[in-house]
N, C-alpha and C. Protein backbone atom coordinates (compact mmCIF):
# COMPACT_ATOMS: atom_id res chain seq x y z
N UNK A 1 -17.57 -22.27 65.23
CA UNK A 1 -16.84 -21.49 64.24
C UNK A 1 -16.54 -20.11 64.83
N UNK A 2 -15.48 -19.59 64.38
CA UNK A 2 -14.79 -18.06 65.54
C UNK A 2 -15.47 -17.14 64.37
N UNK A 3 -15.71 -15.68 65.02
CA UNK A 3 -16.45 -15.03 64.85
C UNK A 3 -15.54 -14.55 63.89
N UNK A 4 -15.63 -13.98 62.41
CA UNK A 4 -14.08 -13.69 61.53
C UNK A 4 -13.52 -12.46 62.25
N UNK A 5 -14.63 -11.17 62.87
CA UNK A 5 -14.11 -9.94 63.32
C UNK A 5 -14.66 -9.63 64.29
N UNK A 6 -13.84 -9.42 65.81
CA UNK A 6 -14.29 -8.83 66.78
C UNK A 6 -13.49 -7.48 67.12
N UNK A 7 -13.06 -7.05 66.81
CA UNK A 7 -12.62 -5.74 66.70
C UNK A 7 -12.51 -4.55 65.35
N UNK A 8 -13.16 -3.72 65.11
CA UNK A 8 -12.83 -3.12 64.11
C UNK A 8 -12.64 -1.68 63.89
N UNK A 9 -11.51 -1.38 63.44
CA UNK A 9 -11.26 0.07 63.35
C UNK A 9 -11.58 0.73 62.14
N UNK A 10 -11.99 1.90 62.55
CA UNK A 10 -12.64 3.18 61.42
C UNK A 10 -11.68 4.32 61.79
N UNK A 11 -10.38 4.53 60.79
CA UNK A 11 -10.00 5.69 60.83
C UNK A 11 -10.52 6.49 59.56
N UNK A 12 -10.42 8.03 60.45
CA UNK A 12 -11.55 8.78 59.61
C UNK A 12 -10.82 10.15 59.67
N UNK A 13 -11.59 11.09 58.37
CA UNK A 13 -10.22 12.22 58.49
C UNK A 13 -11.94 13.44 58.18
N UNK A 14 -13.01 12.83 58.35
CA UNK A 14 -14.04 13.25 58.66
C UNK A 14 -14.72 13.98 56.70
N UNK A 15 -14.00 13.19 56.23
CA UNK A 15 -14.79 13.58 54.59
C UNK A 15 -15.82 12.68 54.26
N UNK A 16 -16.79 12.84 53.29
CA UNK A 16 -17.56 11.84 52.76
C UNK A 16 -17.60 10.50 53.27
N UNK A 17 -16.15 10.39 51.89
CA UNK A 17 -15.96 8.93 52.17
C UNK A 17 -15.80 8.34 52.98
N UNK A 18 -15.21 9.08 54.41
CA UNK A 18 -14.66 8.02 55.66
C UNK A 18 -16.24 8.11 56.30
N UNK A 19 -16.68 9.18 56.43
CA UNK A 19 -18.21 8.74 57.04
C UNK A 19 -19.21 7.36 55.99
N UNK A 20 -18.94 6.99 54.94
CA UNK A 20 -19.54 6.09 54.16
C UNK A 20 -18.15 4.87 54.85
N UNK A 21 -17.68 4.93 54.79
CA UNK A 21 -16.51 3.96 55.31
C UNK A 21 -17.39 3.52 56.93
N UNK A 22 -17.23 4.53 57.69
CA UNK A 22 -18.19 4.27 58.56
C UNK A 22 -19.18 3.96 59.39
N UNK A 23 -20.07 3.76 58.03
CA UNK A 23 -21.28 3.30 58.36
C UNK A 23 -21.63 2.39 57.90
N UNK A 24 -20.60 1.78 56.80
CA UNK A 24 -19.92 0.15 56.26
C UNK A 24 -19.91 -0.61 57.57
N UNK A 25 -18.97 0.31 58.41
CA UNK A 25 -18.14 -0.81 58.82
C UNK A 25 -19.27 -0.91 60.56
N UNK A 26 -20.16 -0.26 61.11
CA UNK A 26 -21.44 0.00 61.62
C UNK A 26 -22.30 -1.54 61.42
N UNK A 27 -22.14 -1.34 59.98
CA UNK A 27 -23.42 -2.71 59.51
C UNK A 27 -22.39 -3.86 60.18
N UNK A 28 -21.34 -4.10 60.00
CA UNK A 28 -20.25 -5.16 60.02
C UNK A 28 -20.02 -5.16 61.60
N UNK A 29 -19.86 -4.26 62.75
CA UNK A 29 -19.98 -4.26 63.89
C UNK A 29 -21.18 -5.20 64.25
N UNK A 30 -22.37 -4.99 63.90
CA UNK A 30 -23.38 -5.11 64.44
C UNK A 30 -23.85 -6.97 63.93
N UNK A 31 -23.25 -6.46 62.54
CA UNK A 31 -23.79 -8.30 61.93
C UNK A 31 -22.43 -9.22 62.68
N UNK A 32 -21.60 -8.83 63.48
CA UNK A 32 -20.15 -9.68 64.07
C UNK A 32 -20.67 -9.38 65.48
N UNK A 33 -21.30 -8.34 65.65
CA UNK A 33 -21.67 -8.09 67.23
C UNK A 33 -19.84 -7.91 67.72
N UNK A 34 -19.55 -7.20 66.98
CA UNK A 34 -17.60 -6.68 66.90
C UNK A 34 -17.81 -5.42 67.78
N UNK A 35 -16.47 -5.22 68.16
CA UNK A 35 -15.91 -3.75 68.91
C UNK A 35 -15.88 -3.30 67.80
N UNK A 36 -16.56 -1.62 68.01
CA UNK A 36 -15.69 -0.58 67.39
C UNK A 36 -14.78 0.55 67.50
N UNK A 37 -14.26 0.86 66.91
CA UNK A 37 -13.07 1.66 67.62
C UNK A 37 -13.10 2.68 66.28
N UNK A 38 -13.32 4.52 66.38
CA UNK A 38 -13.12 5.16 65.65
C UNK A 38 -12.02 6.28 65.94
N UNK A 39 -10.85 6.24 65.02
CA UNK A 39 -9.75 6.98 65.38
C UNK A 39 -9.51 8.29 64.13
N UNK A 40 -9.03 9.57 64.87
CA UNK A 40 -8.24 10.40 63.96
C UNK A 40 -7.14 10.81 64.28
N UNK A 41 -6.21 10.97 63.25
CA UNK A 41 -4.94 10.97 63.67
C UNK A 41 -4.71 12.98 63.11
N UNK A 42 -4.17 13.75 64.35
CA UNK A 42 -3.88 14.92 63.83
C UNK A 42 -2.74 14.88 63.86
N UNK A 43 -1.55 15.26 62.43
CA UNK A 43 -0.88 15.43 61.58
C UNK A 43 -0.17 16.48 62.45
N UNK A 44 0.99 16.50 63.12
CA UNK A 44 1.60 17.70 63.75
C UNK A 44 1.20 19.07 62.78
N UNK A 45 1.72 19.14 61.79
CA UNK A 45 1.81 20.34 60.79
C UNK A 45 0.03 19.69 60.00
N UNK A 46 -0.84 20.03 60.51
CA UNK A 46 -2.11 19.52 59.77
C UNK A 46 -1.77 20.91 58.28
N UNK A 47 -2.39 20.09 57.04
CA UNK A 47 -2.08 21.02 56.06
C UNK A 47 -4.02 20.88 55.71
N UNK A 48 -4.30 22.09 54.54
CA UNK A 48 -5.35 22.04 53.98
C UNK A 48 -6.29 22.12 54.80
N UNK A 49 -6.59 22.82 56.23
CA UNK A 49 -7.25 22.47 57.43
C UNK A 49 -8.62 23.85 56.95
N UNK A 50 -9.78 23.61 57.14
CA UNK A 50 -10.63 24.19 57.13
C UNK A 50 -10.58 25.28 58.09
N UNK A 51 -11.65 26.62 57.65
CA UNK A 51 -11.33 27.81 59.12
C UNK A 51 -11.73 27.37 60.21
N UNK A 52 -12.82 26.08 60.70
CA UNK A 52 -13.14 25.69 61.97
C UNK A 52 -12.15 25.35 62.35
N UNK A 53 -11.16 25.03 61.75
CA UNK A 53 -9.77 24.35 62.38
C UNK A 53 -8.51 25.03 62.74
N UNK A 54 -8.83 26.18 62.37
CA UNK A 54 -7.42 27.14 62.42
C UNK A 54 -7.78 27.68 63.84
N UNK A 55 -6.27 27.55 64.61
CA UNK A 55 -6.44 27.84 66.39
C UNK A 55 -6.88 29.27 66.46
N UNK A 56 -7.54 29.85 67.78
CA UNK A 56 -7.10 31.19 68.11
C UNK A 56 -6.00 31.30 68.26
N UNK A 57 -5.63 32.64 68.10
CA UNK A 57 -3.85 33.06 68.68
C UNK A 57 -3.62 32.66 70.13
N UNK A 58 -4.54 33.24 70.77
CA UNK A 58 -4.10 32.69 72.55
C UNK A 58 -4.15 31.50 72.57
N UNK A 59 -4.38 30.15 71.64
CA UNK A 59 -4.60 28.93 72.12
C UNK A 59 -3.81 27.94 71.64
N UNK A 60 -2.93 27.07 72.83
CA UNK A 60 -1.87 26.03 72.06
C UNK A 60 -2.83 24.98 70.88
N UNK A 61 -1.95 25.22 70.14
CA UNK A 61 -2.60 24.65 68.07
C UNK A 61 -2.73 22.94 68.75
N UNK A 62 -2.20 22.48 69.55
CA UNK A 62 -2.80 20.93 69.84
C UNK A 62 -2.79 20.70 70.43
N UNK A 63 -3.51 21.61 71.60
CA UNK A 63 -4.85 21.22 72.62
C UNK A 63 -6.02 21.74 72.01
N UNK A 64 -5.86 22.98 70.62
CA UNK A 64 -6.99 23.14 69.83
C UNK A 64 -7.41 21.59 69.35
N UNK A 65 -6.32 21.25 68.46
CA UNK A 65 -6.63 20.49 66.83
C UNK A 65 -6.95 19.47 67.76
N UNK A 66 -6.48 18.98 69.38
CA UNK A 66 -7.26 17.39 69.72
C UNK A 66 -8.33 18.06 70.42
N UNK A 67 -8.79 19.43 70.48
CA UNK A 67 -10.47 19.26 71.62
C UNK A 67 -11.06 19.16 70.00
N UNK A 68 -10.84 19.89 68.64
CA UNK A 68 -11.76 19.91 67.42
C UNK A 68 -12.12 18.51 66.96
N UNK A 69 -10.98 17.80 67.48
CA UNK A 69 -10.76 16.24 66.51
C UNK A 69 -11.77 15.22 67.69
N UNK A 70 -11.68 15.40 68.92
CA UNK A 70 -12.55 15.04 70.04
C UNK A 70 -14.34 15.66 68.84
N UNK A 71 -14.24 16.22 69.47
CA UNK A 71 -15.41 17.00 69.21
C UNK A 71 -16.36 16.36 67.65
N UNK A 72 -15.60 16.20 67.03
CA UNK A 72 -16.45 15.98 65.72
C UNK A 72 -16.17 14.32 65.55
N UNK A 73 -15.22 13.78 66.32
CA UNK A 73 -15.50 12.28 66.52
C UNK A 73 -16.58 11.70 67.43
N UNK A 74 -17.03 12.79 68.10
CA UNK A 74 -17.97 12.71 69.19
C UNK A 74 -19.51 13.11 68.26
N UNK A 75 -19.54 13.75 67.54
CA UNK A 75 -20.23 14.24 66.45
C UNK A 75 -20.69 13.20 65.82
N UNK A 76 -19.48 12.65 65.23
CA UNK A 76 -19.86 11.19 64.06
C UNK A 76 -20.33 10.55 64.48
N UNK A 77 -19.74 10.23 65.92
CA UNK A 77 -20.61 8.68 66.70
C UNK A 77 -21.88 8.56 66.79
N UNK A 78 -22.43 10.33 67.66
CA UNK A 78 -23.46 9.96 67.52
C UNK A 78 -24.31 10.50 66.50
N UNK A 79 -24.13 11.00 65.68
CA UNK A 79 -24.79 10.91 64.23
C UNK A 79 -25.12 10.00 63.57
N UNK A 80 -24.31 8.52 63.66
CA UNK A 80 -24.27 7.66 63.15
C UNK A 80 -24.78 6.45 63.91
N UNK A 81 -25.27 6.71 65.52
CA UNK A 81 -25.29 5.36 66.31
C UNK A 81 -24.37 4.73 66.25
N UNK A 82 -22.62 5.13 66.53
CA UNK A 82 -21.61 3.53 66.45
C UNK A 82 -21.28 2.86 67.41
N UNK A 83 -21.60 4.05 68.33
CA UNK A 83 -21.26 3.35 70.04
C UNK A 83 -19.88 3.22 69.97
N UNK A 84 -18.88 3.41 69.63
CA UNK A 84 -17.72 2.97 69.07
C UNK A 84 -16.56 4.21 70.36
N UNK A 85 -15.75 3.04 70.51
CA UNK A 85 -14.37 3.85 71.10
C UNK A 85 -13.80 4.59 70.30
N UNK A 86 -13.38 5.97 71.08
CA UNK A 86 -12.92 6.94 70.30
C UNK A 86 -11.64 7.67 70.24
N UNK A 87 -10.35 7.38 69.43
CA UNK A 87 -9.76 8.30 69.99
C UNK A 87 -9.03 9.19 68.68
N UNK A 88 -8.79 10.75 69.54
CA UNK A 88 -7.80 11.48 68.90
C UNK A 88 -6.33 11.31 68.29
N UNK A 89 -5.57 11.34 67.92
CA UNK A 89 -4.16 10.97 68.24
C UNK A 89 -3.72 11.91 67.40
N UNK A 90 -2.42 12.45 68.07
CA UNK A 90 -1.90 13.83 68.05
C UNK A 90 -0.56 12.96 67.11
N UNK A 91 0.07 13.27 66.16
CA UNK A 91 1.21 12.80 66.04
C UNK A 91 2.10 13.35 65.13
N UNK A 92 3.69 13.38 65.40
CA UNK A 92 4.51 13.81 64.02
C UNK A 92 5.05 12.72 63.54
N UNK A 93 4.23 11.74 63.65
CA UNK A 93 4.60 10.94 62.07
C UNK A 93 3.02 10.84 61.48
N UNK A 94 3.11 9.78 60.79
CA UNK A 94 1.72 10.08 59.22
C UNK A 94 0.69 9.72 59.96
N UNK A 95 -0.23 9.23 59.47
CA UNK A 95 -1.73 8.66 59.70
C UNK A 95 -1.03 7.47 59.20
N UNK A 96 -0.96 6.84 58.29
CA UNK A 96 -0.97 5.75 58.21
C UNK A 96 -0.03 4.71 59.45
N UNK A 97 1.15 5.77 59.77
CA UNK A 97 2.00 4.93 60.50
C UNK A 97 1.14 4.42 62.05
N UNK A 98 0.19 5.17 62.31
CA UNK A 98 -0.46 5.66 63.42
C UNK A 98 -1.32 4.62 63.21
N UNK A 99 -2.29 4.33 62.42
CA UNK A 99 -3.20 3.74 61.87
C UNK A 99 -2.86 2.19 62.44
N UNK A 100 -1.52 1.83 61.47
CA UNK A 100 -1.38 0.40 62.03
C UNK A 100 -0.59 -0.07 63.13
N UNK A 101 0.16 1.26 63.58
CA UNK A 101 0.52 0.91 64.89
C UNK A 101 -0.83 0.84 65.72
N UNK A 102 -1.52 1.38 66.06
CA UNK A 102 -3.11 1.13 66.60
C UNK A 102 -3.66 0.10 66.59
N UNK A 103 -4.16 -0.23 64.90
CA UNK A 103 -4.42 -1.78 64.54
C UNK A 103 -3.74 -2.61 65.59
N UNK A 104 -2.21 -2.86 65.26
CA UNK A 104 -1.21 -3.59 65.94
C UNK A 104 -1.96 -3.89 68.09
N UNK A 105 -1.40 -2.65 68.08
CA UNK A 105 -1.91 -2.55 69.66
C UNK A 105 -3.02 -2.86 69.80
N UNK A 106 -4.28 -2.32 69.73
CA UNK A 106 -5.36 -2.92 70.11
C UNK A 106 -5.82 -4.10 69.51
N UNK A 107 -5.00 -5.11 68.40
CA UNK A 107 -5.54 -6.69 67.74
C UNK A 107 -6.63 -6.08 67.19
N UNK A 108 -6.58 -5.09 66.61
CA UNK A 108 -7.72 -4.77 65.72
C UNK A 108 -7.76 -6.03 64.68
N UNK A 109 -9.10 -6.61 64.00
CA UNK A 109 -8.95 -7.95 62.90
C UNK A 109 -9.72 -7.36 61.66
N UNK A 110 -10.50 -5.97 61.22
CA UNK A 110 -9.85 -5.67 60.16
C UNK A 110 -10.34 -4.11 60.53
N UNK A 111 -9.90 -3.23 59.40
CA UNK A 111 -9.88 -1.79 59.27
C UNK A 111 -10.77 -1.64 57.74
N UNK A 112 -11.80 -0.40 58.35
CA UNK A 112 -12.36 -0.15 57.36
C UNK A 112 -12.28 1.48 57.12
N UNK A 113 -11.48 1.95 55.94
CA UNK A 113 -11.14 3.15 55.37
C UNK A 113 -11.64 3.24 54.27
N UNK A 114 -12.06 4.73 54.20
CA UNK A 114 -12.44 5.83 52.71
C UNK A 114 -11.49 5.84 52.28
N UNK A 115 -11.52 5.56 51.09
CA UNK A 115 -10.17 5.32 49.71
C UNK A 115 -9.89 6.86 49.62
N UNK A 116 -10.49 7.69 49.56
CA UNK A 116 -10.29 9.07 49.37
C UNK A 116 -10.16 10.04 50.60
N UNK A 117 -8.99 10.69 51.04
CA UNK A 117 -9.04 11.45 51.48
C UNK A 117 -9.06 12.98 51.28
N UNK A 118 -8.42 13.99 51.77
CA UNK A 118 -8.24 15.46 51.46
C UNK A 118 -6.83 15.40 51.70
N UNK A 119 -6.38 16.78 51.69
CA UNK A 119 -5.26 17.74 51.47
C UNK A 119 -4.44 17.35 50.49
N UNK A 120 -3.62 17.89 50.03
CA UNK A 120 -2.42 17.86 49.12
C UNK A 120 -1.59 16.79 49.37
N UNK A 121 -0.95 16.47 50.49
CA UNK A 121 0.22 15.48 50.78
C UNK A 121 -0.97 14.40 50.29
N UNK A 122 -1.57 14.01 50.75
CA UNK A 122 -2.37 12.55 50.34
C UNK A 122 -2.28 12.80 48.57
N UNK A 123 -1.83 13.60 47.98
CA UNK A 123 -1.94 13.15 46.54
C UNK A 123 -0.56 13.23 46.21
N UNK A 124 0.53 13.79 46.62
CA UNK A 124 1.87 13.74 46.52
C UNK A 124 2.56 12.95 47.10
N UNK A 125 1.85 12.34 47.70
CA UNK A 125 2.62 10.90 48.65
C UNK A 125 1.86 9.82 48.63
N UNK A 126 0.33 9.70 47.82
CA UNK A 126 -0.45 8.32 48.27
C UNK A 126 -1.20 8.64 49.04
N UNK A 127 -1.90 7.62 48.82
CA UNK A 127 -3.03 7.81 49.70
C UNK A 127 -3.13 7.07 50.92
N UNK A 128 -3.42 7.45 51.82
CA UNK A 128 -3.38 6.97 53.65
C UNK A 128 -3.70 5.32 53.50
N UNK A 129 -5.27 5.47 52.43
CA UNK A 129 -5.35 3.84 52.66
C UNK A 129 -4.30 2.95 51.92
N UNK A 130 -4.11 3.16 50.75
CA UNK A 130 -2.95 2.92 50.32
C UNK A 130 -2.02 2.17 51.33
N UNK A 131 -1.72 3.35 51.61
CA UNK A 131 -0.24 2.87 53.23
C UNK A 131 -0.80 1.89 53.98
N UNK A 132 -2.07 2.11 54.32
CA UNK A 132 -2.34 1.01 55.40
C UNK A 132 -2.92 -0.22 55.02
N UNK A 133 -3.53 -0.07 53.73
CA UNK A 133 -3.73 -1.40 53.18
C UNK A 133 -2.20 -2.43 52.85
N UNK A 134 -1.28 -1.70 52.54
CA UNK A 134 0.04 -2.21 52.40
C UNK A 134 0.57 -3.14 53.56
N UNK A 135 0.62 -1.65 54.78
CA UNK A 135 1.29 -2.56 55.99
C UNK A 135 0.47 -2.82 56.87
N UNK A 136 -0.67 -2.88 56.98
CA UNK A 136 -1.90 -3.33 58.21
C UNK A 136 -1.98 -4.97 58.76
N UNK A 137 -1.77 -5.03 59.47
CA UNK A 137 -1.33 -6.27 60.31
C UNK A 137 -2.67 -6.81 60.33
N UNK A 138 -3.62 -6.34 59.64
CA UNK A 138 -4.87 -7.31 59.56
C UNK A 138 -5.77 -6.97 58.24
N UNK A 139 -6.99 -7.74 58.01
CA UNK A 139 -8.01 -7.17 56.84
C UNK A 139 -8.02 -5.73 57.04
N UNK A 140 -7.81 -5.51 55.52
CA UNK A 140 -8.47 -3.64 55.31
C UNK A 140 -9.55 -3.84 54.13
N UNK A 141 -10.42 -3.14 54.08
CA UNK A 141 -11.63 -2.56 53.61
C UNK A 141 -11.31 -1.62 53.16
N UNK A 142 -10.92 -1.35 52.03
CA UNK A 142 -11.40 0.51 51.43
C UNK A 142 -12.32 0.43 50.67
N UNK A 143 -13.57 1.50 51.20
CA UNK A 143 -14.58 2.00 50.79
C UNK A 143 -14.11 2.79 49.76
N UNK A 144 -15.08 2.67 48.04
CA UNK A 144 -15.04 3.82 47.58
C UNK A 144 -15.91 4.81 47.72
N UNK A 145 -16.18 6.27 47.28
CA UNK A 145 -17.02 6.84 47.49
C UNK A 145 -18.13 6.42 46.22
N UNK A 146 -19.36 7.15 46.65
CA UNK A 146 -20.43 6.14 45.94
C UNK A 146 -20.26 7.22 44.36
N UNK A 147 -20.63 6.87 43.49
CA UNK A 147 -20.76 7.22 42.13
C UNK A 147 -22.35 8.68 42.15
C-alpha cells in the first residue's frame, strides 16, 4: 500500500496559528516518515510588518525582509524539531500564488496551513488558505487556531 504523503509543505507567515499548523503537520511527517518542506513567502510591499521587520535606511528592504524571513524560519525549525527544508521566497505576486506554484514544483502531496493569518489584505481579499485550499494541486489541511 503507497504511503498517502511523502512530501509535505508548511507555509507559515510565523503567527500562532501557522506554528500550530506546524507542529500538526511535524506529527504527520513523522507518522508518514514524509519530507518536510517549510516556506515563507515575502510579499514585495510586505504590509502590517512588525518593528523587527522594518529595514535600516542603509539596507536594501529585500536582502533585509529574506535574511529576517531566513532567520526566524531557521528559528521555527529548530524550536520545533522539523528538520524540514526551508525556504524564503521573495515575491510580487501573493502567497497564495507562490504557495501552489511550490506545491506544484516540488509534488508536494498535501499542505498544511493556519486558517488565520495577519495584516489587513488577508481580510480584504481572503484569506491565503482560502486561495490555496481552492487552487492547490494537492490535499490542504487548514489548521484552526485552538479555542
Amino acid at each position: 500500500m503507497p504511503v498517502p504523503y511523502q512530501r509535505i509543505l508548511v507555509p507559515t507567515d510565523f503567527s500562532p496559528t501557522a506554528e500550530l499548523a506546524a507542529r500538526r503537520a511535524k506529527d504527520l511527517a513523522e507518522r508518514f516518515r514524509a519530507e518536510l518542506h517549510l516556506v515563507h513567502v515575502v510579499a514585495h510591499f510586505p504590509q502590517d510588518l512588525g518593528v523587527d521587520w522594518i529595514p535600516p535606511e542603509h539596507e536594501d528592504p529585500k536582502r533585509f525582509y529574506l535574511e529576517q524571513a531566513r532567520r526566524r524560519l531557521r528559528e521555527l525549525d529548530e524550536r520545533l524539531g522539523l528538520g524540514a527544508t526551508r525556504l524564503a521566497i521573495f515575491s510580487s505576486h501573493s502567497a497564495r500564488q507562490e504557495i501552489v506554484t511550490y506545491a506544484r514544483e516540488k509534488l508536494i502531496d498535501l499542505i498544511v496551513v493556519g486558517s488565520h493569518g495577519h495584516g489587513i489584505l488577508s481580510a480584504l481579499f481572503g484569506s491565503t488558505a482560502a486561495g490555496v485550499a481552492r487552487d492547490a494541486p494537492c490535499d490542504v489541511w487548514v489548521v484552526r487556531p485552538r479555542a
